[in-house]
PDB file of N, CA and C in Angstrom:
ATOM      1  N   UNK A   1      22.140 -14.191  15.386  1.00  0.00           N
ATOM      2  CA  UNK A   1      21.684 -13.564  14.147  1.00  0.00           C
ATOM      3  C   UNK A   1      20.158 -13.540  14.093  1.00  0.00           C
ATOM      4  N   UNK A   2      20.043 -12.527  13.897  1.00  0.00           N
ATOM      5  CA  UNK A   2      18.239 -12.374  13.750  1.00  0.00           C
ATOM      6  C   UNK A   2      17.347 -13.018  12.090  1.00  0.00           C
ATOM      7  N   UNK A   3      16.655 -13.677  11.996  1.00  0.00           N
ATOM      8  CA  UNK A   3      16.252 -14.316  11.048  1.00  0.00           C
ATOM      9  C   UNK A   3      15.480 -13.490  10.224  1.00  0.00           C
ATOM     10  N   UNK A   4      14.470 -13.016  11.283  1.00  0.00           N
ATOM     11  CA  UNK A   4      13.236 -11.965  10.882  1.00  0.00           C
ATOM     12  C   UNK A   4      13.762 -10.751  10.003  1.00  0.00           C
ATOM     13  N   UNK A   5      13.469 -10.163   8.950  1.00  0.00           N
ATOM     14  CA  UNK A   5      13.773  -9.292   8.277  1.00  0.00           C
ATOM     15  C   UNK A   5      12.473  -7.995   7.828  1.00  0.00           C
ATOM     16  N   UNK A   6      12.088  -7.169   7.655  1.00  0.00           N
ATOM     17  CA  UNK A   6      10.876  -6.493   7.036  1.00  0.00           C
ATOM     18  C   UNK A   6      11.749  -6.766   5.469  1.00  0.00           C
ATOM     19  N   UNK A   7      10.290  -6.378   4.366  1.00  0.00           N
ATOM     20  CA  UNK A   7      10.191  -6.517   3.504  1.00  0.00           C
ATOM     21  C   UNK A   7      11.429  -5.471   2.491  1.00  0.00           C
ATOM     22  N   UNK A   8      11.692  -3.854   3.771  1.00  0.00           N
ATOM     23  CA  UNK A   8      12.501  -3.231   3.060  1.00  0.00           C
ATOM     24  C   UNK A   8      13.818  -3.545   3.495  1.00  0.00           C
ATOM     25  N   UNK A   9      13.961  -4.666   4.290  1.00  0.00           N
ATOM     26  CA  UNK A   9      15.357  -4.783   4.296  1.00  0.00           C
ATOM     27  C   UNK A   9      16.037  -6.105   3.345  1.00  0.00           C
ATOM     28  N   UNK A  10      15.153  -6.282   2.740  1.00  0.00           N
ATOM     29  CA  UNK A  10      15.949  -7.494   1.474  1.00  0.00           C
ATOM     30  C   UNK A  10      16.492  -6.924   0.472  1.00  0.00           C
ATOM     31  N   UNK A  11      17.139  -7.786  -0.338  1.00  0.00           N
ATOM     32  CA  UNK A  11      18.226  -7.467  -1.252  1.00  0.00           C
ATOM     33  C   UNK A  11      18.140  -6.427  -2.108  1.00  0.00           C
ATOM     34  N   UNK A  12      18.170  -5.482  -3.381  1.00  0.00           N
ATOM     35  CA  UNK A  12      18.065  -4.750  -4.079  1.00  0.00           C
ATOM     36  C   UNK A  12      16.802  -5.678  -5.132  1.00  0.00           C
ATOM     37  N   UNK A  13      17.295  -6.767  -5.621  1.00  0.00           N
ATOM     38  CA  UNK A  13      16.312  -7.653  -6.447  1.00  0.00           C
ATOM     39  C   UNK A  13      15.419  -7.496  -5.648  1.00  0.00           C
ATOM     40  N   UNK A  14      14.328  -7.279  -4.769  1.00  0.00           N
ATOM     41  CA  UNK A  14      13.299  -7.576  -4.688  1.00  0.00           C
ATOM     42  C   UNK A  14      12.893  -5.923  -4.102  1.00  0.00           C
ATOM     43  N   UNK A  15      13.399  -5.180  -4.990  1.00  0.00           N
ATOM     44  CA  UNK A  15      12.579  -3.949  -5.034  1.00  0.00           C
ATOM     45  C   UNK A  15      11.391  -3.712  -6.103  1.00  0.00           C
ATOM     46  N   UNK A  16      11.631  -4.626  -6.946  1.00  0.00           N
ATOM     47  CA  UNK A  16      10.029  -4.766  -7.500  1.00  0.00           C
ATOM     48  C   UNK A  16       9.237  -5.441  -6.895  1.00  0.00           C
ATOM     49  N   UNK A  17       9.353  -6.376  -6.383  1.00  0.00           N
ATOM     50  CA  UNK A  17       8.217  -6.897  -5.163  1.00  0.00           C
ATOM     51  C   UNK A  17       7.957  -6.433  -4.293  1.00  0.00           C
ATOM     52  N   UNK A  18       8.455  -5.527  -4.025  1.00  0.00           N
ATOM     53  CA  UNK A  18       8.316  -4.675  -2.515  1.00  0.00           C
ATOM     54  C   UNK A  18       7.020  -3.828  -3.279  1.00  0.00           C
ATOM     55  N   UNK A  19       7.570  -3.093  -4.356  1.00  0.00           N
ATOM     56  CA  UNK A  19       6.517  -2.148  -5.568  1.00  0.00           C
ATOM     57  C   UNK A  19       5.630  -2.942  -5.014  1.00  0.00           C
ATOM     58  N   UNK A  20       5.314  -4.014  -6.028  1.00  0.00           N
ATOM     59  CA  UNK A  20       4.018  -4.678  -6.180  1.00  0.00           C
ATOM     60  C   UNK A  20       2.486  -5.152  -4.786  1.00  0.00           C
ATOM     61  N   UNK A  21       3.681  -4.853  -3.614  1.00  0.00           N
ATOM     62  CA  UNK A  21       3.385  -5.800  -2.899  1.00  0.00           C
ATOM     63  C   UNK A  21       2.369  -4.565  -2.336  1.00  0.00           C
ATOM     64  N   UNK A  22       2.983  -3.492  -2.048  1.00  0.00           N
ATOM     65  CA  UNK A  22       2.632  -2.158  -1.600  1.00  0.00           C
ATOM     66  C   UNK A  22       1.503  -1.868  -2.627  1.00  0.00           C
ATOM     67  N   UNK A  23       1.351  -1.295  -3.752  1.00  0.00           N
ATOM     68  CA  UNK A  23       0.433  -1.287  -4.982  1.00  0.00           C
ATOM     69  C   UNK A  23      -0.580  -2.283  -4.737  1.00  0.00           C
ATOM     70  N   UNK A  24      -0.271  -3.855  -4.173  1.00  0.00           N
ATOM     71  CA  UNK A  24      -1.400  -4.974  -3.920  1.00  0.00           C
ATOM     72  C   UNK A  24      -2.168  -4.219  -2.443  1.00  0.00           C
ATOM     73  N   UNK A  25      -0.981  -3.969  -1.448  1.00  0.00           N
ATOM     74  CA  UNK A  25      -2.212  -3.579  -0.526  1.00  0.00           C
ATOM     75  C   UNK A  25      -3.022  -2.343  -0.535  1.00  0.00           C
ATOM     76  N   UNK A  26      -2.391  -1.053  -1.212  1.00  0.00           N
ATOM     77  CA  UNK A  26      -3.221   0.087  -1.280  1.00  0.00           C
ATOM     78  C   UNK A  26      -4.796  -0.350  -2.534  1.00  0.00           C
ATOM     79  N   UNK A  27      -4.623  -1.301  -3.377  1.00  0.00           N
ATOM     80  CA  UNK A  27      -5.605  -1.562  -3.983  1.00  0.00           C
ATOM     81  C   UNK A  27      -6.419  -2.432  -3.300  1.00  0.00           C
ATOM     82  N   UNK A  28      -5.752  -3.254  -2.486  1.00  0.00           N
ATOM     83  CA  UNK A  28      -7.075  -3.717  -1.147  1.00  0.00           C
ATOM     84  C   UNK A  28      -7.713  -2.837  -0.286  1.00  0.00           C
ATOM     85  N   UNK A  29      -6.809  -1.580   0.203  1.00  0.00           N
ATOM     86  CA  UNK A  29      -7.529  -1.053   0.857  1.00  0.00           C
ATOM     87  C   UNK A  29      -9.196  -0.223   0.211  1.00  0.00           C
ATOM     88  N   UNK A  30      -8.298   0.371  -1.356  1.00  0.00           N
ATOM     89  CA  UNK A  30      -9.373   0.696  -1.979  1.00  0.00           C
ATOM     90  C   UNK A  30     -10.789  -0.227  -1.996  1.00  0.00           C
ATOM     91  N   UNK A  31     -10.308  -1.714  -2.086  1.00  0.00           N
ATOM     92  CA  UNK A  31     -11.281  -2.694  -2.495  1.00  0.00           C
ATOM     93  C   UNK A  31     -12.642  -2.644  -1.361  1.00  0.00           C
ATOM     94  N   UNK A  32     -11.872  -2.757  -0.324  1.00  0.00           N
ATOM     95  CA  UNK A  32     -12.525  -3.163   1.396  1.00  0.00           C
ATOM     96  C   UNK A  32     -13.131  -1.653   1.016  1.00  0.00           C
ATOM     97  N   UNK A  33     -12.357  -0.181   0.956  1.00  0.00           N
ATOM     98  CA  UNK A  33     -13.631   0.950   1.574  1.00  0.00           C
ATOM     99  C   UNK A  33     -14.522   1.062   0.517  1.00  0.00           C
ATOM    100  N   UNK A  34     -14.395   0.853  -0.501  1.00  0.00           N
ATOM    101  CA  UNK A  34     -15.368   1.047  -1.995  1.00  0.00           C
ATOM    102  C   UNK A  34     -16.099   0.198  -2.416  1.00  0.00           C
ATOM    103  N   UNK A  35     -15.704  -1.140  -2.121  1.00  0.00           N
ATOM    104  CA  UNK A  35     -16.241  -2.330  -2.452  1.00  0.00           C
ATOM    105  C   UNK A  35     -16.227  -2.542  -4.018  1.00  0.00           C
ATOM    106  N   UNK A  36     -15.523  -2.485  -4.794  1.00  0.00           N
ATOM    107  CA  UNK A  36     -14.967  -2.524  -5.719  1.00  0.00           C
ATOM    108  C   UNK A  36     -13.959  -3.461  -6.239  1.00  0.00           C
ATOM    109  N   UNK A  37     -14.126  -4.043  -7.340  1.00  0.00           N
ATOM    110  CA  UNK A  37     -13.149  -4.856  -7.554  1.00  0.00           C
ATOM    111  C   UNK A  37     -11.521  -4.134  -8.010  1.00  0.00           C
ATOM    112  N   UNK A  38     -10.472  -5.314  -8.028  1.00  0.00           N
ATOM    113  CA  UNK A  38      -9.049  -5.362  -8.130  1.00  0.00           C
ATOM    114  C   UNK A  38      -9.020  -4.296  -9.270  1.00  0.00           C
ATOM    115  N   UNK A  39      -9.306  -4.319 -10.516  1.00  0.00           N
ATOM    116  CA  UNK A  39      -8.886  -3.862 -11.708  1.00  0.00           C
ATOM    117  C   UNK A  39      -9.520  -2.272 -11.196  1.00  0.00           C
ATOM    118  N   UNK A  40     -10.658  -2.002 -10.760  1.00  0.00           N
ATOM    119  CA  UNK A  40     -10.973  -0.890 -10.268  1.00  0.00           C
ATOM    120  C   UNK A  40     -10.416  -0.271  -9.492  1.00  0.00           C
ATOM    121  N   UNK A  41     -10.051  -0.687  -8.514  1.00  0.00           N
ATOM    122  CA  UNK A  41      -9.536  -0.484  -7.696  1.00  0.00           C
ATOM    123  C   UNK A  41      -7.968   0.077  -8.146  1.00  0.00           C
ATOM    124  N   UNK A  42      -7.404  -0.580  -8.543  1.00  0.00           N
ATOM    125  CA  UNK A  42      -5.763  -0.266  -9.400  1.00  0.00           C
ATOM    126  C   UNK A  42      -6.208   1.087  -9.958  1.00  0.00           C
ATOM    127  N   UNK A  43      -7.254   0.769 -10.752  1.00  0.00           N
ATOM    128  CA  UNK A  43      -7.624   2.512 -11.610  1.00  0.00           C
ATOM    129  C   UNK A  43      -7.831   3.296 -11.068  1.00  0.00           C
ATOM    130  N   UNK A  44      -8.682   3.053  -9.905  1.00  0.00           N
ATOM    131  CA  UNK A  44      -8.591   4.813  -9.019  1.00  0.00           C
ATOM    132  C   UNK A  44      -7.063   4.804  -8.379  1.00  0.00           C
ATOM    133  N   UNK A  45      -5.964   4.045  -7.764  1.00  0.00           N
ATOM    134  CA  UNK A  45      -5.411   4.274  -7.556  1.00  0.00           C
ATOM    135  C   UNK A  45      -4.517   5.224  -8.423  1.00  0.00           C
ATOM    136  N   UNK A  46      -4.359   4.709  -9.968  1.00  0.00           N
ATOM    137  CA  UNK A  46      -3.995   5.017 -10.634  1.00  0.00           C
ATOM    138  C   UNK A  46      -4.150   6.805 -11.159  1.00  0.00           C
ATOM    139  N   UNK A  47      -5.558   6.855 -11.075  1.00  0.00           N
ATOM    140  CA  UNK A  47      -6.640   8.028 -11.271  1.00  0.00           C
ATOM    141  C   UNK A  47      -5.845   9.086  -9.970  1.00  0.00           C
ATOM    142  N   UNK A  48      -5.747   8.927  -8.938  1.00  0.00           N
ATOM    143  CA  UNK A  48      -5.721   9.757  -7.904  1.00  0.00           C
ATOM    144  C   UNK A  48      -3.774  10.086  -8.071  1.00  0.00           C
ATOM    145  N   UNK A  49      -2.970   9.161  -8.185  1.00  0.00           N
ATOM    146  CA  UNK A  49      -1.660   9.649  -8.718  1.00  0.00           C
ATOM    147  C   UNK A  49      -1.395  10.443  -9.993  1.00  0.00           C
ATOM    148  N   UNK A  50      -2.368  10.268 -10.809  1.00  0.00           N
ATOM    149  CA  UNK A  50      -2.277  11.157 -12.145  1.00  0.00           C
ATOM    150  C   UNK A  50      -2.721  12.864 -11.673  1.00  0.00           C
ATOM    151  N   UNK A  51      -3.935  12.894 -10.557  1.00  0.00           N
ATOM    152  CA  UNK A  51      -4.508  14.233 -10.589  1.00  0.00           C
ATOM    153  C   UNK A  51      -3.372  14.560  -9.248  1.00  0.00           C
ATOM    154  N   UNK A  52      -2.681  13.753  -8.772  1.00  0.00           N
ATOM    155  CA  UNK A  52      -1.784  14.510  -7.605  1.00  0.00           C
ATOM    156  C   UNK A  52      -0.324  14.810  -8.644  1.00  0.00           C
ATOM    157  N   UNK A  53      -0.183  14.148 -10.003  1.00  0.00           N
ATOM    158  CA  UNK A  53       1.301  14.212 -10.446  1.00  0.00           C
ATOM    159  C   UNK A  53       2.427  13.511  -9.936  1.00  0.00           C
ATOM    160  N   UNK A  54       2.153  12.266  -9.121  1.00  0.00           N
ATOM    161  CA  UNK A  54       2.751  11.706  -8.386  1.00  0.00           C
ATOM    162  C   UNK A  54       3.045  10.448  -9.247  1.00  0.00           C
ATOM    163  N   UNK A  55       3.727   9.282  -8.576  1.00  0.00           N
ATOM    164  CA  UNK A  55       3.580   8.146  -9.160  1.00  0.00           C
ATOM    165  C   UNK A  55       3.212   7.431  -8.583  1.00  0.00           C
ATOM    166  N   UNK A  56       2.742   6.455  -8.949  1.00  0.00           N
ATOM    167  CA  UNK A  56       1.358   5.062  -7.728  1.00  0.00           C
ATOM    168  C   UNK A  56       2.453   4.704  -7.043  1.00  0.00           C
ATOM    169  N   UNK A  57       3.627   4.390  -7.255  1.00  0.00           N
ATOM    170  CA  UNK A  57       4.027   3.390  -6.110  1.00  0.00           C
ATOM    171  C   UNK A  57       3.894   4.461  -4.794  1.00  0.00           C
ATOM    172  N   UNK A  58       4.119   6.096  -5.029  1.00  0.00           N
ATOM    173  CA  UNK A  58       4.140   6.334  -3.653  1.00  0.00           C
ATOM    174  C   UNK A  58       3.148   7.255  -3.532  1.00  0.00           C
ATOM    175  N   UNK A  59       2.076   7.390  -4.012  1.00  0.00           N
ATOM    176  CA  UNK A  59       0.716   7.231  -3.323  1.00  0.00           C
ATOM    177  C   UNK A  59       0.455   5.862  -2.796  1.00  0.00           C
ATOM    178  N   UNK A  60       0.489   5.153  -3.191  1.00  0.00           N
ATOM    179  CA  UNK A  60       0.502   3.240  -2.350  1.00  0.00           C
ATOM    180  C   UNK A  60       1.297   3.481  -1.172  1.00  0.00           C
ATOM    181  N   UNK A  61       2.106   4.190  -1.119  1.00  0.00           N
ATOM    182  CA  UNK A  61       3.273   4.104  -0.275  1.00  0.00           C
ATOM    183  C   UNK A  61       1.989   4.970   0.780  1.00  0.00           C
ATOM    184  N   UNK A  62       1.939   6.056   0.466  1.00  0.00           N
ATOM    185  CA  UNK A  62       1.019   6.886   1.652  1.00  0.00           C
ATOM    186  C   UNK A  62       0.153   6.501   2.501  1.00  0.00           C
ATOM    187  N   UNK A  63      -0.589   5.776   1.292  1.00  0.00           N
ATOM    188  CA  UNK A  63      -1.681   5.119   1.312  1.00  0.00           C
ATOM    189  C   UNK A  63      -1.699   4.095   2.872  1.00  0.00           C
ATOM    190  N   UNK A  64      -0.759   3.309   2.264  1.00  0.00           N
ATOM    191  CA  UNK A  64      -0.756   1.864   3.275  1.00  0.00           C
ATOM    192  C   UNK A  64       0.289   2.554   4.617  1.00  0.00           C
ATOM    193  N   UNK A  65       1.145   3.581   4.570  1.00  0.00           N
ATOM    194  CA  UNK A  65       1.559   4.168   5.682  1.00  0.00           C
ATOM    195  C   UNK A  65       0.314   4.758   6.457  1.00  0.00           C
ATOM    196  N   UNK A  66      -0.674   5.697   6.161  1.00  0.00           N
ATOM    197  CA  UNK A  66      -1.366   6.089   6.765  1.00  0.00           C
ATOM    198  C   UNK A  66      -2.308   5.011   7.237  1.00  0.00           C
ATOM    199  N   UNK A  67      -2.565   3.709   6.840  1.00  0.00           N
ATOM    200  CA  UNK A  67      -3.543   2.498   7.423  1.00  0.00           C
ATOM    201  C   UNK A  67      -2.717   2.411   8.699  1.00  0.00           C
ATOM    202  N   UNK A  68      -1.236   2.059   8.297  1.00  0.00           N
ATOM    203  CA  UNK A  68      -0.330   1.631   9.489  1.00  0.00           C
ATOM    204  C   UNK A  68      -0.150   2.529  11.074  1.00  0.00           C
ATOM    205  N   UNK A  69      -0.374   3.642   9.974  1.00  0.00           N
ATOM    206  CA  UNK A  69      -0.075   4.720  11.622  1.00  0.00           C
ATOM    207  C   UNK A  69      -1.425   5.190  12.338  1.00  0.00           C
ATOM    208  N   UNK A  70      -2.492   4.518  11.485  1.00  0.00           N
ATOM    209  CA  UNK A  70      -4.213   3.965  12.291  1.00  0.00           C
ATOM    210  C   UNK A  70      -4.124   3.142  13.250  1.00  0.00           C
ATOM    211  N   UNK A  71      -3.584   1.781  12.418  1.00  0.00           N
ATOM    212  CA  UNK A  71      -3.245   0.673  13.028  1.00  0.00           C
ATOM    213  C   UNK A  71      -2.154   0.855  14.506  1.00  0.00           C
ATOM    214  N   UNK A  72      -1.597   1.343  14.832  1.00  0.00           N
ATOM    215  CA  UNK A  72      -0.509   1.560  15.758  1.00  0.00           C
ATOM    216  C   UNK A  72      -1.227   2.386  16.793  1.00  0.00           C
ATOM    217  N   UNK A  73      -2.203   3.547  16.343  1.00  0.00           N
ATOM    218  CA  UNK A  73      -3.085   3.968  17.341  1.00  0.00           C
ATOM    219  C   UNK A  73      -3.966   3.809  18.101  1.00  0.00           C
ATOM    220  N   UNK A  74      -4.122   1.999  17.524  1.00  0.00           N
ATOM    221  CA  UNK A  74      -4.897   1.742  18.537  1.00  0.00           C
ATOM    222  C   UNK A  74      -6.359   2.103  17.885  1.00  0.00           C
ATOM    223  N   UNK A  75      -6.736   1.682  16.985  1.00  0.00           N
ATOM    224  CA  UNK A  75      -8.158   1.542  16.971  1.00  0.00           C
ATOM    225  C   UNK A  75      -8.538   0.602  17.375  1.00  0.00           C
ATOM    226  N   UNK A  76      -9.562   0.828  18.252  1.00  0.00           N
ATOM    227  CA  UNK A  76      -9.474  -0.335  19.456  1.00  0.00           C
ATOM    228  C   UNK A  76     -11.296   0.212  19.540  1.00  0.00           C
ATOM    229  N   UNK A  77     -12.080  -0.836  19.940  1.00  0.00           N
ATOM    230  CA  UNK A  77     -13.669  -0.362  20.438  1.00  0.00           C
ATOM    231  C   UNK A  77     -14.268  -0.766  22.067  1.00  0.00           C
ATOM    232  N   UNK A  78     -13.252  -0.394  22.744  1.00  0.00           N
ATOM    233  CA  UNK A  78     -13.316  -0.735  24.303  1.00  0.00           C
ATOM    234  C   UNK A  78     -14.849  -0.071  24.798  1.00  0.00           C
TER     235      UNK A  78
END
Protein backbone atom coordinates (compact mmCIF):
# COMPACT_ATOMS: atom_id res chain seq x y z
CA UNK A 1 0.00 0.00 0.00
CA UNK A 2 1.36 3.29 -0.89
CA UNK A 3 1.34 5.80 2.06
CA UNK A 4 2.18 8.93 0.03
CA UNK A 5 -0.96 10.63 -1.17
CA UNK A 6 -1.12 14.37 -3.11
CA UNK A 7 -3.21 16.81 -1.49
CA UNK A 8 -6.11 16.09 -4.22
CA UNK A 9 -6.38 12.72 -3.39
CA UNK A 10 -7.77 13.04 0.31
CA UNK A 11 -11.09 12.69 1.52
CA UNK A 12 -13.99 15.07 0.37
CA UNK A 13 -13.57 16.96 4.03
CA UNK A 14 -10.53 18.44 3.16
CA UNK A 15 -11.65 20.18 0.08
CA UNK A 16 -11.58 23.33 1.92
CA UNK A 17 -8.05 22.94 2.76
CA UNK A 18 -7.03 22.04 -0.42
CA UNK A 19 -9.04 25.80 -1.30
CA UNK A 20 -7.05 27.44 1.23
CA UNK A 21 -3.93 25.88 0.75
CA UNK A 22 -3.87 26.77 -3.09
CA UNK A 23 -5.27 30.58 -2.34
CA UNK A 24 -2.08 30.47 0.46
CA UNK A 25 0.32 29.67 -2.32
CA UNK A 26 -0.93 31.88 -5.25
CA UNK A 27 -0.83 34.79 -2.56
CA UNK A 28 2.86 33.85 -1.92
CA UNK A 29 3.59 33.86 -5.21
CA UNK A 30 2.05 37.33 -5.49
CA UNK A 31 4.06 38.21 -2.23
CA UNK A 32 7.75 36.99 -3.58
CA UNK A 33 7.05 38.89 -7.33
CA UNK A 34 5.52 42.22 -5.80
CA UNK A 35 6.94 42.25 -2.59
CA UNK A 36 3.92 42.94 -0.93
CA UNK A 37 2.37 41.84 1.98
CA UNK A 38 -0.33 38.74 2.70
CA UNK A 39 -3.52 40.94 2.98
CA UNK A 40 -2.31 42.63 -0.33
CA UNK A 41 -1.49 40.21 -1.85
CA UNK A 42 -5.05 38.18 -1.27
CA UNK A 43 -6.51 41.60 -2.75
CA UNK A 44 -4.92 41.61 -5.97
CA UNK A 45 -5.60 38.13 -6.15
CA UNK A 46 -8.91 38.86 -5.42
CA UNK A 47 -8.86 42.13 -7.82
CA UNK A 48 -7.64 40.05 -10.88
CA UNK A 49 -10.63 37.22 -10.41
CA UNK A 50 -13.24 39.96 -10.21
CA UNK A 51 -11.91 41.74 -13.66
CA UNK A 52 -11.52 38.04 -15.25
CA UNK A 53 -15.29 37.02 -13.69
CA UNK A 54 -13.79 34.07 -12.39
CA UNK A 55 -13.55 32.86 -8.86
CA UNK A 56 -10.08 33.03 -6.76
CA UNK A 57 -9.93 29.58 -6.00
CA UNK A 58 -9.31 28.97 -9.73
CA UNK A 59 -7.34 31.77 -10.69
CA UNK A 60 -5.08 30.33 -7.57
CA UNK A 61 -5.58 27.24 -9.27
CA UNK A 62 -3.86 28.76 -12.63
CA UNK A 63 -1.84 30.62 -10.91
CA UNK A 64 0.18 27.94 -8.89
CA UNK A 65 -0.33 25.42 -12.03
CA UNK A 66 1.50 27.70 -14.24
CA UNK A 67 4.58 28.11 -11.33
CA UNK A 68 4.43 24.20 -11.49
CA UNK A 69 4.68 23.68 -15.21
CA UNK A 70 7.92 26.43 -14.84
CA UNK A 71 9.05 24.36 -12.24
CA UNK A 72 9.03 20.95 -14.26
CA UNK A 73 10.83 22.81 -17.13
CA UNK A 74 13.58 23.01 -15.69
CA UNK A 75 14.50 26.40 -14.81
CA UNK A 76 17.74 25.61 -14.26
CA UNK A 77 20.98 28.43 -14.69
CA UNK A 78 23.65 25.96 -16.10
Amino acid sequence: MEQRQSYKQQPAQSAAEERRYVVAQATGVLIARFGIDSDAAYDKLALMAAEERRPVIDVAREMVKGLEEQDSRGSRSD
